[in-house]
C-alpha atoms as a PDB file:
ATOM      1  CA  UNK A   1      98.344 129.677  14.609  1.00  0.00           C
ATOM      2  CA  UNK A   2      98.164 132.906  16.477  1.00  0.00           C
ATOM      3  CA  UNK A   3     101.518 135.222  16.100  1.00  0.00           C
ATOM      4  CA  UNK A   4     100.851 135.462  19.894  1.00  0.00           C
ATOM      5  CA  UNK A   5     101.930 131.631  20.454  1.00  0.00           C
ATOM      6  CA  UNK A   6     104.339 131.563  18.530  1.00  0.00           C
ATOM      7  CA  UNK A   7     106.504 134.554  19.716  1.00  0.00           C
ATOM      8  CA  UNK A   8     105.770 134.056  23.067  1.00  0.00           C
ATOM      9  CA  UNK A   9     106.183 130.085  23.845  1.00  0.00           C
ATOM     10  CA  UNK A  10     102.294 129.511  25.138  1.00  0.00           C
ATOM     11  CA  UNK A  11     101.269 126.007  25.480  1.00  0.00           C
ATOM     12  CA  UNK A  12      97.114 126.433  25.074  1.00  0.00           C
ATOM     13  CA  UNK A  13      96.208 123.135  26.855  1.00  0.00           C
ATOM     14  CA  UNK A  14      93.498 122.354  24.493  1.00  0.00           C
ATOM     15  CA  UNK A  15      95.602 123.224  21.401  1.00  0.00           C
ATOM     16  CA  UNK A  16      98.883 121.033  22.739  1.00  0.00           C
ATOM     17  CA  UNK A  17     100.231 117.258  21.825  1.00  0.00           C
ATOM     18  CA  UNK A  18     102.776 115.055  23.537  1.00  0.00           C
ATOM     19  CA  UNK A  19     105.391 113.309  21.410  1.00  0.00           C
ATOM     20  CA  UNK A  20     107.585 111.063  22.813  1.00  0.00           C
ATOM     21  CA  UNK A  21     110.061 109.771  20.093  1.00  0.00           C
ATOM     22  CA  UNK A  22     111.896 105.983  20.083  1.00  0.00           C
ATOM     23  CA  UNK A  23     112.477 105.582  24.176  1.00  0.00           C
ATOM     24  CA  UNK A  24     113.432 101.869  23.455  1.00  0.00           C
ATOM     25  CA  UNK A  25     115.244  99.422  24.885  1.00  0.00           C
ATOM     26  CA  UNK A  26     117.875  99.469  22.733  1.00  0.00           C
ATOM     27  CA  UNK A  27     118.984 103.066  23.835  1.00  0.00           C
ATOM     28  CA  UNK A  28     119.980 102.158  27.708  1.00  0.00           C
ATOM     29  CA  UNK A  29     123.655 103.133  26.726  1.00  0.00           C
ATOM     30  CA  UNK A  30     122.713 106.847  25.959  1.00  0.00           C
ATOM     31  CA  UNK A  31     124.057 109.080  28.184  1.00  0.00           C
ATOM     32  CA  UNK A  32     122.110 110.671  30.973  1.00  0.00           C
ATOM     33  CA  UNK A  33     119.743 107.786  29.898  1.00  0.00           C
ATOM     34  CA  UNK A  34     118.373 106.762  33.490  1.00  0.00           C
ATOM     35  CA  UNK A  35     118.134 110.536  34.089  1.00  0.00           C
ATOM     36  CA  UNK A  36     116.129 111.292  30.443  1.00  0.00           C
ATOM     37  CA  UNK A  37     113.396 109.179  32.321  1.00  0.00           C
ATOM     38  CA  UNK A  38     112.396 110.474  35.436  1.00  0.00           C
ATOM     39  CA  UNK A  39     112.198 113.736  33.456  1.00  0.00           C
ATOM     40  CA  UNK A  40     109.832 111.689  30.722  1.00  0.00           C
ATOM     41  CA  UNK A  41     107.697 110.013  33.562  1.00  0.00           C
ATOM     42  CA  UNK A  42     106.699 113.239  35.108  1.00  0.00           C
ATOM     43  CA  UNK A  43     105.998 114.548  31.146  1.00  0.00           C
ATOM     44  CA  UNK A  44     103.980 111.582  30.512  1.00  0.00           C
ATOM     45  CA  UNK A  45     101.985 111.577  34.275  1.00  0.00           C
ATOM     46  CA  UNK A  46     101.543 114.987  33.016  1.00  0.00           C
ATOM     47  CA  UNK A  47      99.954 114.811  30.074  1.00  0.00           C
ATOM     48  CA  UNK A  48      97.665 111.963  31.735  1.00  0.00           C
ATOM     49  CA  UNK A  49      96.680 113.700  34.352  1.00  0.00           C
ATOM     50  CA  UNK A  50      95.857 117.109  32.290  1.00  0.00           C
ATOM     51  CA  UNK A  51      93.913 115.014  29.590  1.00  0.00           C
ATOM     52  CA  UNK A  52      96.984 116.277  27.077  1.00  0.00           C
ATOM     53  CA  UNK A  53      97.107 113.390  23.733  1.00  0.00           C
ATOM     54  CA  UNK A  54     100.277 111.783  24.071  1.00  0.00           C
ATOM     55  CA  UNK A  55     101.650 110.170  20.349  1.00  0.00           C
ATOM     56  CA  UNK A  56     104.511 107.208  20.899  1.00  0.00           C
ATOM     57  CA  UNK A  57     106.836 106.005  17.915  1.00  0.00           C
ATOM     58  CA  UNK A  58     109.172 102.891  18.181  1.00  0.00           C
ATOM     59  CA  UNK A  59     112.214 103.216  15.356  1.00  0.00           C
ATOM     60  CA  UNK A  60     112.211  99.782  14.264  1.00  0.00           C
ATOM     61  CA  UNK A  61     111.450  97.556  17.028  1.00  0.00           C
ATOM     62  CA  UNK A  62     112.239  94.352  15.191  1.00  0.00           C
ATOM     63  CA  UNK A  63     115.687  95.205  16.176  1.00  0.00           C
ATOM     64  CA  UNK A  64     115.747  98.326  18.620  1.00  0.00           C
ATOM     65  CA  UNK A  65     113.099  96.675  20.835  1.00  0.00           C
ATOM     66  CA  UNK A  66     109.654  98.364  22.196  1.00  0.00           C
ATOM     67  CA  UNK A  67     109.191 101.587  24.423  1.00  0.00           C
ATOM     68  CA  UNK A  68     110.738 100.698  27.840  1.00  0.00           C
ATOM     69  CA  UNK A  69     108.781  99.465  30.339  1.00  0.00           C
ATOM     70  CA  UNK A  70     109.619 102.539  33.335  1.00  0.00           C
ATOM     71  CA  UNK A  71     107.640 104.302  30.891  1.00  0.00           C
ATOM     72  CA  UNK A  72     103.615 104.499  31.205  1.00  0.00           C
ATOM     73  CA  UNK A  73     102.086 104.494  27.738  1.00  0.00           C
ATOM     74  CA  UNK A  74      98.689 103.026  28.195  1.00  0.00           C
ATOM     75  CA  UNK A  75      96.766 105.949  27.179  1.00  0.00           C
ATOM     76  CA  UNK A  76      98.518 107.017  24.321  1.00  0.00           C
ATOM     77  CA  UNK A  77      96.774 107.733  21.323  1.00  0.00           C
ATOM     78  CA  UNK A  78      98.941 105.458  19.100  1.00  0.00           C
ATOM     79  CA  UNK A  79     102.105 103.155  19.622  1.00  0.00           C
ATOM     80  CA  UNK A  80     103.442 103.815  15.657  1.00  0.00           C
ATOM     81  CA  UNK A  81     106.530 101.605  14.616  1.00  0.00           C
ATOM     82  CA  UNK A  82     108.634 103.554  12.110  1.00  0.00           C
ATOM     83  CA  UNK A  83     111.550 103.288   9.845  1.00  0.00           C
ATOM     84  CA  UNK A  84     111.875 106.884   9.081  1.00  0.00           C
ATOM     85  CA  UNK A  85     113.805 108.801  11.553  1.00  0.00           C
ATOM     86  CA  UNK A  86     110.886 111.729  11.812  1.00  0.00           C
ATOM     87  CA  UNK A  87     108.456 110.655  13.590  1.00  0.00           C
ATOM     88  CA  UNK A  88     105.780 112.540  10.799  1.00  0.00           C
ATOM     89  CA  UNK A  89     104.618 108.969   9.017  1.00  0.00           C
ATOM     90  CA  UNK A  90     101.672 109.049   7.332  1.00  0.00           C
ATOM     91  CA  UNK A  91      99.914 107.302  10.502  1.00  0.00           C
ATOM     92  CA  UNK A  92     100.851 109.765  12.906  1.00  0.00           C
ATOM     93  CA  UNK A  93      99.982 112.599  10.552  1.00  0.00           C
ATOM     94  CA  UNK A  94      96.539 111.180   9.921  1.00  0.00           C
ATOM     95  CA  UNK A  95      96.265 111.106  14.293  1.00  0.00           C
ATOM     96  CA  UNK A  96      97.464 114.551  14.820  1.00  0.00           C
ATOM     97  CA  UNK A  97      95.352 115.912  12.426  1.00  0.00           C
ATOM     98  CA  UNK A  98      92.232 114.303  14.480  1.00  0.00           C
ATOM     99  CA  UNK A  99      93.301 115.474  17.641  1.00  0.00           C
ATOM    100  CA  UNK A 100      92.723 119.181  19.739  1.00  0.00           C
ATOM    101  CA  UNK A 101      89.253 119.071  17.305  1.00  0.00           C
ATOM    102  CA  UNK A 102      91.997 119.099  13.939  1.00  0.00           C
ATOM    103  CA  UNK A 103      93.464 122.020  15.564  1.00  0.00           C
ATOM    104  CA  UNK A 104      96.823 121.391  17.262  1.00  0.00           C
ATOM    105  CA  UNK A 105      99.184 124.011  17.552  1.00  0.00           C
ATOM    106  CA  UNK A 106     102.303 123.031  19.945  1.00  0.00           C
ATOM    107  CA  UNK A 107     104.028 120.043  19.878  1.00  0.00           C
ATOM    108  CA  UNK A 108     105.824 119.441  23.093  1.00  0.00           C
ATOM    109  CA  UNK A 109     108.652 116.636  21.769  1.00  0.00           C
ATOM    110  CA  UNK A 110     110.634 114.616  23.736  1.00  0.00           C
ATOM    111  CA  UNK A 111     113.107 111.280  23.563  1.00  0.00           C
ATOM    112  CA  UNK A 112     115.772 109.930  21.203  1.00  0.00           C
ATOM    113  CA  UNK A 113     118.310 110.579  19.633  1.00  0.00           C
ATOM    114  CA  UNK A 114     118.336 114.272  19.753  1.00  0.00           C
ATOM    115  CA  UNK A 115     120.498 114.638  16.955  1.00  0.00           C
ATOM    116  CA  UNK A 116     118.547 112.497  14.699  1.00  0.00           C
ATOM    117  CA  UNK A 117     115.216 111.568  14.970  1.00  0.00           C
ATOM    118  CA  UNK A 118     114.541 114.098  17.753  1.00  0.00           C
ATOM    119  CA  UNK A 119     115.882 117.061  15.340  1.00  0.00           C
ATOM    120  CA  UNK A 120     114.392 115.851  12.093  1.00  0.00           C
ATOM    121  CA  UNK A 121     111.034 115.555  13.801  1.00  0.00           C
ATOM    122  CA  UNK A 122     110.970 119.065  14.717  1.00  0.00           C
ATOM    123  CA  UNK A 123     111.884 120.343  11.491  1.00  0.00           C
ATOM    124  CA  UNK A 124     109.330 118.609   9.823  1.00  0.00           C
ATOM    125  CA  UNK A 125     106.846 120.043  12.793  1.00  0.00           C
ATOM    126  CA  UNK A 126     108.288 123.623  12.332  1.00  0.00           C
ATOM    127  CA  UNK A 127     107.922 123.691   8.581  1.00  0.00           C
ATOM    128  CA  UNK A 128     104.493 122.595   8.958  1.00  0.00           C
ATOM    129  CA  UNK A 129     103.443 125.611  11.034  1.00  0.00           C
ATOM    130  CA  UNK A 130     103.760 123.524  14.422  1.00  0.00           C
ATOM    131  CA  UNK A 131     105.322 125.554  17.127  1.00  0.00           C
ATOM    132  CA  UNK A 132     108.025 122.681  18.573  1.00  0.00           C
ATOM    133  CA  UNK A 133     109.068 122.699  22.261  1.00  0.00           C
ATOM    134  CA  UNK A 134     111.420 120.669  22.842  1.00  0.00           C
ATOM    135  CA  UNK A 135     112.403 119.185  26.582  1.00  0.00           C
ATOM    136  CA  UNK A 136     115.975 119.250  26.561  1.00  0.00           C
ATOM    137  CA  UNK A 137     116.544 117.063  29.935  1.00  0.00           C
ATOM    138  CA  UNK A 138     113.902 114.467  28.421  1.00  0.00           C
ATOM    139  CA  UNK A 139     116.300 114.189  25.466  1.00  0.00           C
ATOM    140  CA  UNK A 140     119.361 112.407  24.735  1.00  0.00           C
ATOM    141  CA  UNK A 141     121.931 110.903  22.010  1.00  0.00           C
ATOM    142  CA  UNK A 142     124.988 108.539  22.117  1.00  0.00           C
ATOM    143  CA  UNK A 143     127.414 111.457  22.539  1.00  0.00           C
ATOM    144  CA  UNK A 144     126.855 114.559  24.916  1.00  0.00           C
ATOM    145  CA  UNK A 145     128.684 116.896  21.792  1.00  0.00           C
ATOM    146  CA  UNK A 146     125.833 115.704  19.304  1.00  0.00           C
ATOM    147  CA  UNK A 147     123.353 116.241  21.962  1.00  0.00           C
ATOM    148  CA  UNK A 148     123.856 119.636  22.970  1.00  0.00           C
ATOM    149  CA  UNK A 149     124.820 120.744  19.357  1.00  0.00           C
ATOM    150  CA  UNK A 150     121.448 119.564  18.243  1.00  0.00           C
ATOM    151  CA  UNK A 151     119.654 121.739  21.081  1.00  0.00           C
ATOM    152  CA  UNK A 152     121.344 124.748  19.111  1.00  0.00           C
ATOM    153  CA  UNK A 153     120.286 123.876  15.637  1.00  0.00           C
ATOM    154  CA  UNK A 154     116.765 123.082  16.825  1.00  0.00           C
ATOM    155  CA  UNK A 155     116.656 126.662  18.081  1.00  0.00           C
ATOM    156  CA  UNK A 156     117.772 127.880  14.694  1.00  0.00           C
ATOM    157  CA  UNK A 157     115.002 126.667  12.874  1.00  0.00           C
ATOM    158  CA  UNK A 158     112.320 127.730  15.682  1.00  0.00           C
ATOM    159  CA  UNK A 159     112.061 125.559  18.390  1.00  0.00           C
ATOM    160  CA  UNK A 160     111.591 126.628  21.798  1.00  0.00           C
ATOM    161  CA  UNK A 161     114.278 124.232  24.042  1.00  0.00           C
ATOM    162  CA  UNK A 162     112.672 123.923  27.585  1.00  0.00           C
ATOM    163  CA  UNK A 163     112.860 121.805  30.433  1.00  0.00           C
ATOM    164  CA  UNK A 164     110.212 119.097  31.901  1.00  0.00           C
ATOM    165  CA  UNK A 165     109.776 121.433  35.007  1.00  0.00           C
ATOM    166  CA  UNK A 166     109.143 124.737  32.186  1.00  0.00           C
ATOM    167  CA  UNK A 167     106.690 122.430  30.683  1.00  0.00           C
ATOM    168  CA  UNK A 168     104.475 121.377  33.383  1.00  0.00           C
ATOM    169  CA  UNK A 169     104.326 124.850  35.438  1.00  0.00           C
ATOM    170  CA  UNK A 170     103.644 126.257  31.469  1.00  0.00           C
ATOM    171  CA  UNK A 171     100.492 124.281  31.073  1.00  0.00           C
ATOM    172  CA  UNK A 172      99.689 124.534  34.764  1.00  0.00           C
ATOM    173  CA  UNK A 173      99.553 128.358  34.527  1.00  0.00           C
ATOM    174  CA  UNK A 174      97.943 128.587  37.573  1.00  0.00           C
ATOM    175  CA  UNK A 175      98.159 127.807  41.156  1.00  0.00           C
ATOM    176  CA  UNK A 176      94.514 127.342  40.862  1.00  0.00           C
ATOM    177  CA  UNK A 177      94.629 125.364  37.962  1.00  0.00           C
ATOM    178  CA  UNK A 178      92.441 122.380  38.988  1.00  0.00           C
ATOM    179  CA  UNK A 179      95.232 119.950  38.404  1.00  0.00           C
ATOM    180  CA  UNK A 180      97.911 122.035  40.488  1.00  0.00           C
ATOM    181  CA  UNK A 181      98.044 119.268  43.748  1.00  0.00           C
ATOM    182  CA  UNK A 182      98.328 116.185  41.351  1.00  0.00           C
ATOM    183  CA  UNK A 183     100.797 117.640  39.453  1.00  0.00           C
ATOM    184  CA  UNK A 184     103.174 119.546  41.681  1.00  0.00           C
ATOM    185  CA  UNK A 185     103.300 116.005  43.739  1.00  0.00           C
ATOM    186  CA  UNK A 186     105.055 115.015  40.507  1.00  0.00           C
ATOM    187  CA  UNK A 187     108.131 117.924  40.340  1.00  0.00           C
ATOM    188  CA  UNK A 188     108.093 117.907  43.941  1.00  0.00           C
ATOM    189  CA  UNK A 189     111.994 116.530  43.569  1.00  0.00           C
ATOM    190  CA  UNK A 190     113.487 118.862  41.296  1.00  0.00           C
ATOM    191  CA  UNK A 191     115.205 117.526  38.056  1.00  0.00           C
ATOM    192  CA  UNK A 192     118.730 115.600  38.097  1.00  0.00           C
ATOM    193  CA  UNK A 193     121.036 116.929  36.412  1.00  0.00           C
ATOM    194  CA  UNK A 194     122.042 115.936  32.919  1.00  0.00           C
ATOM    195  CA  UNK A 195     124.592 117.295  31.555  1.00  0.00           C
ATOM    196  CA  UNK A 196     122.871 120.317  30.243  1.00  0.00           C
ATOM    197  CA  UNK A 197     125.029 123.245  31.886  1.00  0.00           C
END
């Protein structure tokens, strides 16, 4: 990965995967939950619209339930039902490593539960040689203290913290970008607040 990147935050679009990590049914009760999502639709319309791979994991959904429906899915690469809290099973490993031409360098990670499977997701990432942003008001966990302690640790080991809107005008880049109109539309409404500051 160049130095470059990973000093400086870039998101290369062509070099740059989506994970969104256990946004299930089960979760409702999270705080900020309802406001986690409208930041996660405009990520995922995002990545859609930009042609960005998008990975989805479900922590057991036997009992936690499948990704919820407010949330458009339909062209991830892979739904992958897990029982480790990472989201780096062999099955998403083997997808990543086919994606971006077998050479991804950013992760942009999003969902649940920031102080679990969120943080130990990242850490495996990081100590792979991923560069990890992670969107901090697409992110939650039961309690606010566990969520915003884990935003800390995850910039200890590496991890650029961001926001959805950082994100998008990030890959964006440019007002010329070809994507600008169809995008924008999306962050038109800035974010709601949760609970970050």
């Amino acid at each position: 990965m160049s130095p470059t990147i990973v000093k400086y935050g870039f998101l290369p679009i062509k070099r740059t995967v989506f994970f969104l990590c256990d946004f299930q049914e089960k979760f409702r009760q999270m705080v900020h939950f309802n406001e986690i999502v409208e930041s996660a639709k405009k990520l995922i319309s995002t990545a859609k619209l930009m042609d960005i791979p998008l990975i989805v994991t479900e922590q057991y959904p036997k009992g936690l339930g499948n990704t919820i429906s407010e949330l458009d899915i339909a062209h991830a690469k892979g739904v992958f039902p897990k029982t480790k809290f990472s989201m780096v099973v062999p099955e998403v490993s083997n997808q990543l490593d086919s994606l971006c031409g077998g050479n991804v360098q950013c992760v942009v990670l999003f969902g649940i539960e920031a102080h679990v499977c969120v943080e130990q997701t990242a850490a495996e990432l990081c100590a792979s040689g991923l560069q990890v942003h992670v969107v901090a008001d697409a992110c939650t966990s039961r309690t606010q203290e566990d969520r915003l302690l884990a935003f800390k640790r995850l910039q200890q080991i590496g991890c650029f913290v961001a926001t959805s809107e950082n994100i998008i005008f990030k890959l964006l880049g440019d007002k010329e970008n070809p994507h600008f109109k169809e995008v924008s539309a999306l962050i038109r409404q800035p974010i709601t607040a949760t609970g970050l500051v």
